[in-house]
C-alpha atoms as a PDB file:
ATOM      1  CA  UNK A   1      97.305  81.609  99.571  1.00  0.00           C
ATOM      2  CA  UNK A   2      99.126  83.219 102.666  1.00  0.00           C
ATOM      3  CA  UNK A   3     101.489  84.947  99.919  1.00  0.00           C
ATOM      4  CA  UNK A   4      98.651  86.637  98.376  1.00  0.00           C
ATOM      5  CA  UNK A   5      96.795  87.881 101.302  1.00  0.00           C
ATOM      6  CA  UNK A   6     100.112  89.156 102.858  1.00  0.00           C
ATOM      7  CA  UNK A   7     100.542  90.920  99.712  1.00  0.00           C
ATOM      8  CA  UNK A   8      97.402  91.838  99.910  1.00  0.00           C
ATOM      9  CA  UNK A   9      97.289  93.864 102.590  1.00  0.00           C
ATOM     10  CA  UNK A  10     101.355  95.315 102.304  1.00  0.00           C
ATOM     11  CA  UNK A  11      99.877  96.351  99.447  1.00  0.00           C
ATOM     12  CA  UNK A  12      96.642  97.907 100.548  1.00  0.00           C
ATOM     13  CA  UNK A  13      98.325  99.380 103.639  1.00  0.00           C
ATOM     14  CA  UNK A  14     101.030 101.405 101.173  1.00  0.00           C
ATOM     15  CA  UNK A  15      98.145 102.667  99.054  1.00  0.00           C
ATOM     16  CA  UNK A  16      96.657 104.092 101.683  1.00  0.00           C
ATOM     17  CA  UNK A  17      99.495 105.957 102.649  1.00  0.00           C
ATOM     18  CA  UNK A  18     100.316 107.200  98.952  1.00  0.00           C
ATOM     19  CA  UNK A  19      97.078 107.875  98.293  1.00  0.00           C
ATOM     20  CA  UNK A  20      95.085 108.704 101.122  1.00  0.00           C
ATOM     21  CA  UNK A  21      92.086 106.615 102.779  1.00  0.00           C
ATOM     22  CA  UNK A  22      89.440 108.930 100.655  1.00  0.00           C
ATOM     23  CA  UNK A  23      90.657 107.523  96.946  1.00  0.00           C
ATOM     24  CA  UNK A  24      91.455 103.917  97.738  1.00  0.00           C
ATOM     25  CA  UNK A  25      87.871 103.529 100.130  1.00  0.00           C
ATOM     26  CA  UNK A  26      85.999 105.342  96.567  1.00  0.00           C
ATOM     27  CA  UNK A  27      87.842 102.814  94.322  1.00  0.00           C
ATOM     28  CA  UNK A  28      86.846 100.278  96.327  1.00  0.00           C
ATOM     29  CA  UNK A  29      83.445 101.399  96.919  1.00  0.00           C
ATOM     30  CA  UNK A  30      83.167 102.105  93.030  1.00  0.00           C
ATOM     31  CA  UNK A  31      84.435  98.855  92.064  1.00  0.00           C
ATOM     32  CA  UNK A  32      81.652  96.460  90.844  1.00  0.00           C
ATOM     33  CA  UNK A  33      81.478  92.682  89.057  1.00  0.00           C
ATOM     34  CA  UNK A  34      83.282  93.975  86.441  1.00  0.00           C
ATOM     35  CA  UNK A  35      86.333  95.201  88.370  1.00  0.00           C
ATOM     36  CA  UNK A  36      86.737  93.965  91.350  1.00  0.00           C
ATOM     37  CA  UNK A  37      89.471  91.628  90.336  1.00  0.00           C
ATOM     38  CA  UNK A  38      91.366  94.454  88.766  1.00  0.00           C
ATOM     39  CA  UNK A  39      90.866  96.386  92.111  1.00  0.00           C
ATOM     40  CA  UNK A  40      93.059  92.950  93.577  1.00  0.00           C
ATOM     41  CA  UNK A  41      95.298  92.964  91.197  1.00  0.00           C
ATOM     42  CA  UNK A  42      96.207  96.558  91.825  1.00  0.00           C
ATOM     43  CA  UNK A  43      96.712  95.804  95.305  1.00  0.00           C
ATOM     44  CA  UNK A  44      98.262  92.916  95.077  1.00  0.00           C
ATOM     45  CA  UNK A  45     100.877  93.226  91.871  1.00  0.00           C
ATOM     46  CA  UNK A  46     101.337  97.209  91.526  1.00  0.00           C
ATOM     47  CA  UNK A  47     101.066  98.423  95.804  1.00  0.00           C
ATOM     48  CA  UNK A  48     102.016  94.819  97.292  1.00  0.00           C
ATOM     49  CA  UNK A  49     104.756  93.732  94.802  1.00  0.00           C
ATOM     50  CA  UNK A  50     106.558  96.849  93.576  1.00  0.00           C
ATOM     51  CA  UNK A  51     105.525  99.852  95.940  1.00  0.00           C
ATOM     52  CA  UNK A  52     106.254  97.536  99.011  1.00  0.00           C
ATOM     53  CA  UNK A  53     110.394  96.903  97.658  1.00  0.00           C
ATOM     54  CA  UNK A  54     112.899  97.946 100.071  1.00  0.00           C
ATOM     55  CA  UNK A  55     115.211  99.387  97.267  1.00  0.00           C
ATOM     56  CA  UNK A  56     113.423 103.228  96.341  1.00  0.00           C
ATOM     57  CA  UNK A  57     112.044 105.088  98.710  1.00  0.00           C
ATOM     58  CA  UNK A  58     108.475 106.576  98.431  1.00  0.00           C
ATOM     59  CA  UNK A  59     109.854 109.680  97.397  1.00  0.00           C
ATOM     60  CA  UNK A  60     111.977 107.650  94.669  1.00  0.00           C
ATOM     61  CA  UNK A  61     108.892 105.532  93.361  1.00  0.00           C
ATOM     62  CA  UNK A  62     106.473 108.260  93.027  1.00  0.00           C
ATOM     63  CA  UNK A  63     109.424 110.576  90.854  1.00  0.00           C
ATOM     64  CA  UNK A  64     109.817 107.344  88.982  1.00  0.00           C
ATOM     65  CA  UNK A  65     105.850 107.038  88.578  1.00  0.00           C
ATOM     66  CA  UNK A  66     105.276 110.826  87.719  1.00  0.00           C
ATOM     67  CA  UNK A  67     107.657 110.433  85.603  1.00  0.00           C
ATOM     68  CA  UNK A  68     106.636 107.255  83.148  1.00  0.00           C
ATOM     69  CA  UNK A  69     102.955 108.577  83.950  1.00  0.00           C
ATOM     70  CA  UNK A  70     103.372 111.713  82.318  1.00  0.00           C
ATOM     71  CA  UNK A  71     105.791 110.598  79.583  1.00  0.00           C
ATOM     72  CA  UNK A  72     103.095 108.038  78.949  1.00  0.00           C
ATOM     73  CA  UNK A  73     100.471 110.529  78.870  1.00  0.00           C
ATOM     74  CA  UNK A  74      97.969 109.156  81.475  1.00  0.00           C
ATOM     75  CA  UNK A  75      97.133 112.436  82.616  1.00  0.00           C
ATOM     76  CA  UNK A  76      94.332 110.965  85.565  1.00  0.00           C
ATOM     77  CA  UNK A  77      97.172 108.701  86.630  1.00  0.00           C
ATOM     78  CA  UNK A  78      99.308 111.447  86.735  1.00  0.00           C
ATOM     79  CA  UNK A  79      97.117 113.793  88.806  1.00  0.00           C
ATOM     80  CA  UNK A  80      96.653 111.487  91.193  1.00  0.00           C
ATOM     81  CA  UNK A  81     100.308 110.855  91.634  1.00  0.00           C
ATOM     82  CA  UNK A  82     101.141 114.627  91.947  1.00  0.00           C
ATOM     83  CA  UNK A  83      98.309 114.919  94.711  1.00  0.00           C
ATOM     84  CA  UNK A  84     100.095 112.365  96.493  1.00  0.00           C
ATOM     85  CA  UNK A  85     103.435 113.506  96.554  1.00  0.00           C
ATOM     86  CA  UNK A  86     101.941 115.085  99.792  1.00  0.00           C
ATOM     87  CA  UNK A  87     102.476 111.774 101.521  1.00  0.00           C
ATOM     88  CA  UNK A  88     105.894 110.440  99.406  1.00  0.00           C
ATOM     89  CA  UNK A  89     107.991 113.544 100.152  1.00  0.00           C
ATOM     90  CA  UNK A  90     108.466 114.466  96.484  1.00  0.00           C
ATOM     91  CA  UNK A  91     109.045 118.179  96.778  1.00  0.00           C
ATOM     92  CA  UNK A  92     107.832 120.429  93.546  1.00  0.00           C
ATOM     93  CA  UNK A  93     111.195 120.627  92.667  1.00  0.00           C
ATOM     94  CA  UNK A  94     111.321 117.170  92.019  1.00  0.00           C
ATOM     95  CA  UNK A  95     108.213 117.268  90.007  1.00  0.00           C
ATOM     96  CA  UNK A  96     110.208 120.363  88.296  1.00  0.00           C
ATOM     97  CA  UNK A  97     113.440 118.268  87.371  1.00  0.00           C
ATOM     98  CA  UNK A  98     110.970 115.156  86.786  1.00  0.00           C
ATOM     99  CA  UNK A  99     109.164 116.863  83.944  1.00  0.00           C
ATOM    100  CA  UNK A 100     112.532 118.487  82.626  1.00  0.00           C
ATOM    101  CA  UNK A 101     113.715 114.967  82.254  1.00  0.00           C
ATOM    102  CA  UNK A 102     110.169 113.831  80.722  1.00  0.00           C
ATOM    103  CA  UNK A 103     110.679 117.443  78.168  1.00  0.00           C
ATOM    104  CA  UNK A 104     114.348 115.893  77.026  1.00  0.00           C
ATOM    105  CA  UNK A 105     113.620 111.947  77.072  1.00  0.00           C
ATOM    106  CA  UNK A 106     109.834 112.215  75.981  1.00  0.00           C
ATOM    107  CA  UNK A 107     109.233 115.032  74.243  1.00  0.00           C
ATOM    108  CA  UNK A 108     108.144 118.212  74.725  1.00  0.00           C
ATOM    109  CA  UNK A 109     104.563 118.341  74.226  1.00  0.00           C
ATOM    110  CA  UNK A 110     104.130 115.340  76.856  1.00  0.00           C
ATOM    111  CA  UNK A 111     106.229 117.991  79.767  1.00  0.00           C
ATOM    112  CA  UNK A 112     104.211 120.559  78.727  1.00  0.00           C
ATOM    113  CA  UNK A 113     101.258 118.925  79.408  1.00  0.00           C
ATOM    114  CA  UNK A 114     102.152 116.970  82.449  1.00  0.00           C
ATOM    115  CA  UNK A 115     103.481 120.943  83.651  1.00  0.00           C
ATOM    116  CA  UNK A 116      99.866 121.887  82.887  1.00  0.00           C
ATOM    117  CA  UNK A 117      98.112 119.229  85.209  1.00  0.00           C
ATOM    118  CA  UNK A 118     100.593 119.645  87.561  1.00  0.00           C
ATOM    119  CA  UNK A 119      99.718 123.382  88.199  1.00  0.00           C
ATOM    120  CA  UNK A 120      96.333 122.961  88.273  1.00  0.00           C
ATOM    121  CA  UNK A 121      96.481 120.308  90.473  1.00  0.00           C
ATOM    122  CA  UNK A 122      99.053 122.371  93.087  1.00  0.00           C
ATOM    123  CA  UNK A 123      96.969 125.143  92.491  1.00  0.00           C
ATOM    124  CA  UNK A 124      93.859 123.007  93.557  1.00  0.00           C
ATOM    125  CA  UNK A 125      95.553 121.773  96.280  1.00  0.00           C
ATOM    126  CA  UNK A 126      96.781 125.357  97.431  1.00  0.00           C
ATOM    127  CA  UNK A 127      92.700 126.422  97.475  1.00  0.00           C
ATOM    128  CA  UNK A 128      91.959 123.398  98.817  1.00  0.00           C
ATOM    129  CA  UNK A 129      89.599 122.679  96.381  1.00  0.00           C
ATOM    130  CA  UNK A 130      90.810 119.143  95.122  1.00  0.00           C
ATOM    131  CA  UNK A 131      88.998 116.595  94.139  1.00  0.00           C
END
């Protein structure tokens, strides 16, 4: 369908710029028989249907992401998405206030954690050692 292949590649094309060219051409290069429909569906349904909304900005979608990714404890997820608040225009202080928020609705030990990552990961970035 047209639908899906627009979608497609709106979503592929904001990916890109969230994420960078490296991760998205390793998770597609990584992607076998197994996953290569879930690779799609990431494109299509998360990038292409929600990322692509006129509504938030990037900088609003990625607080919003940081935010239910480290309440929720997906601490890879959540790496990633502090790593690419490079290209959404979430400052550290927005991480900051995001993670307060996580500490009050979510619980401590979740913003403590996600503070964790998210030092090592600015520190990484800082050294320019990330991954």
């Amino acid at each position: 369908m047209a639908d899906d292949d627009t979608r497609y590649e709106a979503g592929m094309a904001i990916r890109r710029k969230v994420l960078g060219d490296v991760h998205v051409d390793r998770a597609g290069a990584q992607a076998g028989d197994l996953d290569r429909d879930f690779q799609t569906f990431i494109a299509e349904g998360v990038w292409g249907s929600v990322w692509t909304r006129p509504h938030f900005s990037l900088r609003e979608r990625s607080i919003v992401t940081i935010a239910l990714l480290a309440a929720l404890g997906h601490d890879d997820e959540f790496a990633l998405h502090i790593r690419a608040t490079r290209n959404t225009g979430a400052t550290v202080d927005d991480v900051r206030e995001t993670l307060l928020h996580v500490a009050a609705y979510a619980g401590v030990p979740a913003a403590n954690h996600a503070f964790k990552i998210a030092r090592t990961v600015y520190a990484e970035i800082a050294d320019g050692a990330e991954r």
